[in-house]
C-alpha atoms as a PDB file:
ATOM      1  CA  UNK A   1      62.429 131.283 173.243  1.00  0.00           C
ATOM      2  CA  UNK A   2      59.341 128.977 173.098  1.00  0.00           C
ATOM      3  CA  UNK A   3      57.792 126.710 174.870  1.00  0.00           C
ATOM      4  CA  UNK A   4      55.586 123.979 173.866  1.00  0.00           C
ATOM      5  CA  UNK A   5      53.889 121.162 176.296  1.00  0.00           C
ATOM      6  CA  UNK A   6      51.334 118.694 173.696  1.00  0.00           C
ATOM      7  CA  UNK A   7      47.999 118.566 174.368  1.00  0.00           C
ATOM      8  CA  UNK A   8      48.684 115.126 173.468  1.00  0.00           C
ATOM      9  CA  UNK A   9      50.010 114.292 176.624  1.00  0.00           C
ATOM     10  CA  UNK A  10      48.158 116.447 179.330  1.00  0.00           C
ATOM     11  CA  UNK A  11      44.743 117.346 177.784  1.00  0.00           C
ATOM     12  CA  UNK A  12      43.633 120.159 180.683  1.00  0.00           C
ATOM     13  CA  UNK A  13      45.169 123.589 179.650  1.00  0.00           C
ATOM     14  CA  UNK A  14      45.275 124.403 183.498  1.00  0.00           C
ATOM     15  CA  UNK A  15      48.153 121.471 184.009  1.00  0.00           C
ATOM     16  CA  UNK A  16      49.731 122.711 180.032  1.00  0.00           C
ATOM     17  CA  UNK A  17      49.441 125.996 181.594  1.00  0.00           C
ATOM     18  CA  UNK A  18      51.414 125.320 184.723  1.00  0.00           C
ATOM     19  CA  UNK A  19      54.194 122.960 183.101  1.00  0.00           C
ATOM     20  CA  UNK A  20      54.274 126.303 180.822  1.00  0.00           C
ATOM     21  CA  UNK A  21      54.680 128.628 183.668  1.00  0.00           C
ATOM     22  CA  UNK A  22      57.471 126.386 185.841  1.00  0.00           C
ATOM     23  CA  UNK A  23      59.504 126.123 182.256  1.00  0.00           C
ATOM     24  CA  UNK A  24      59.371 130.085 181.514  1.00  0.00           C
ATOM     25  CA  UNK A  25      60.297 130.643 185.149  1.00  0.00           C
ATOM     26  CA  UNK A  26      63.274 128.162 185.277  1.00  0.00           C
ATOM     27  CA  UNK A  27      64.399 129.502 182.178  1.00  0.00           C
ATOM     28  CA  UNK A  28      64.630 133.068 183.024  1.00  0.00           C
ATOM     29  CA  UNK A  29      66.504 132.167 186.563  1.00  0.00           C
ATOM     30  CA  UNK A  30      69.552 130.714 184.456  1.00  0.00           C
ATOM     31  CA  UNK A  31      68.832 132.281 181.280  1.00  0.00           C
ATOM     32  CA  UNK A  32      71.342 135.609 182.137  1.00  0.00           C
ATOM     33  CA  UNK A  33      74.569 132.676 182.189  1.00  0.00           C
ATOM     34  CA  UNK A  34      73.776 131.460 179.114  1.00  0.00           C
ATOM     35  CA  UNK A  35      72.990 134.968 177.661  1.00  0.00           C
ATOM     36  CA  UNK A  36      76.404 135.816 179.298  1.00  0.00           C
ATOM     37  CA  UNK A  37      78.314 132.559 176.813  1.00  0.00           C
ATOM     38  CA  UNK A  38      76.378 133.005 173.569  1.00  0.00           C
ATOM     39  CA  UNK A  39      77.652 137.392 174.031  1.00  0.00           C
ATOM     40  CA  UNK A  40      81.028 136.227 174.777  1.00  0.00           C
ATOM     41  CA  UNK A  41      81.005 133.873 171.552  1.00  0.00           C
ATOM     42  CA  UNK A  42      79.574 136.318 169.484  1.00  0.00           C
ATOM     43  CA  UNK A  43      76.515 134.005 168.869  1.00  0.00           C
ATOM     44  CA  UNK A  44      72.701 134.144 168.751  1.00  0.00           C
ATOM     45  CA  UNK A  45      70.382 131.119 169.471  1.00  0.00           C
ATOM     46  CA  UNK A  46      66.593 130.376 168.521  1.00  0.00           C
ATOM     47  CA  UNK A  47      65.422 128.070 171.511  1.00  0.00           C
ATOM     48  CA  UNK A  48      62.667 125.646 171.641  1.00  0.00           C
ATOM     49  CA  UNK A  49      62.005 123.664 174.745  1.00  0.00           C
ATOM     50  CA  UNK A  50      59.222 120.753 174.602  1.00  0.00           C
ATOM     51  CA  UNK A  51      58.153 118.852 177.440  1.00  0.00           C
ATOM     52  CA  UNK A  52      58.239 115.252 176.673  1.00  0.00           C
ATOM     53  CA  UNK A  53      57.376 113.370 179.720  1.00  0.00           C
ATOM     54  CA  UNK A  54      53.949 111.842 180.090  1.00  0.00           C
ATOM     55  CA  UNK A  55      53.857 113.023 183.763  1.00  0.00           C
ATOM     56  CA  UNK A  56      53.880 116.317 185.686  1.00  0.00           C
ATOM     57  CA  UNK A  57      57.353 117.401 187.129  1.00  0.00           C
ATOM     58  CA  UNK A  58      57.657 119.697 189.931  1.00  0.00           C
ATOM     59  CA  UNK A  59      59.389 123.042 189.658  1.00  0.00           C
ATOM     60  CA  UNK A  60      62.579 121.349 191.514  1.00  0.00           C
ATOM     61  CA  UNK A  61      62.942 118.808 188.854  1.00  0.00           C
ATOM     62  CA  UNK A  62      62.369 121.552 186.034  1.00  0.00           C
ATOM     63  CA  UNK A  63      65.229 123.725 187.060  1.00  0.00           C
ATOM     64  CA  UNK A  64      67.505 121.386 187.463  1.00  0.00           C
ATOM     65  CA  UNK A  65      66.752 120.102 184.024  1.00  0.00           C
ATOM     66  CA  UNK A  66      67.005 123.623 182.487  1.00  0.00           C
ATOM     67  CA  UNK A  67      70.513 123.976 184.201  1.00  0.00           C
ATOM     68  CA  UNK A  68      71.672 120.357 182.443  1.00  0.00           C
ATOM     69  CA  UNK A  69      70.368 120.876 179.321  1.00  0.00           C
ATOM     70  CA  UNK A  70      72.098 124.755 179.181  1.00  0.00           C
ATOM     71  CA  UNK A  71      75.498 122.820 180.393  1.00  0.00           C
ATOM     72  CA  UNK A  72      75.106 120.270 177.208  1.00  0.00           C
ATOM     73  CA  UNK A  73      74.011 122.788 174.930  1.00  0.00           C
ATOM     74  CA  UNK A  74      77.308 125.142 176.079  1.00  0.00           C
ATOM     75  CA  UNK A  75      80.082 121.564 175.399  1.00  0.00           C
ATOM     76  CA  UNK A  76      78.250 121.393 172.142  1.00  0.00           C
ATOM     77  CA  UNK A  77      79.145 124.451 171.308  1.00  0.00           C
ATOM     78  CA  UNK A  78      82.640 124.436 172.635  1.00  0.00           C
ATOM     79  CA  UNK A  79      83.133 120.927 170.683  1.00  0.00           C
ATOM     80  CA  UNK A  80      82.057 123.575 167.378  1.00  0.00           C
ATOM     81  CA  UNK A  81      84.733 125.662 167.456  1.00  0.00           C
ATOM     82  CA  UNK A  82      87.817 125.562 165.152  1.00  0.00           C
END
């Protein structure tokens, strides 16, 4: 798993830094359910999050992005299978 926030977008490395930190932490709350789907599958996964919006999200807004984007990313792979 990686995590990338553009200097582009938020030119201080403290506010890069803490978008960083709030997207690791949200990610290892609800990373053990997804963990728990790709092991049942008998899949592995290479993850790359970016952050994309121009303005700084607080932690509340993070999660619950991490938890809808780990729900898409599961139908996905449900719609893959034979």
């Amino acid at each position: 798993m990686a995590v990338s926030v553009p200097k582009r977008l938020f030119k201080n490395a403290v506010d890069r830094n803490l978008l960083k930190r709030r997207i690791k932490e949200s990610y290892r709350l609800s990373k053990h359910e997804m963990y728990d789907f790709l092991k049942e599958k008998n899949l592995k996964l290479y993850l790359l999050i970016q952050y994309t919006q121009e303005d700084m999200k607080d932690y509340g807004v993070i999660k619950s992005s991490m938890f809808t984007a780990f729900e898409k990313l599961r139908q996905e792979i449900m719609k893959q299978e034979p």
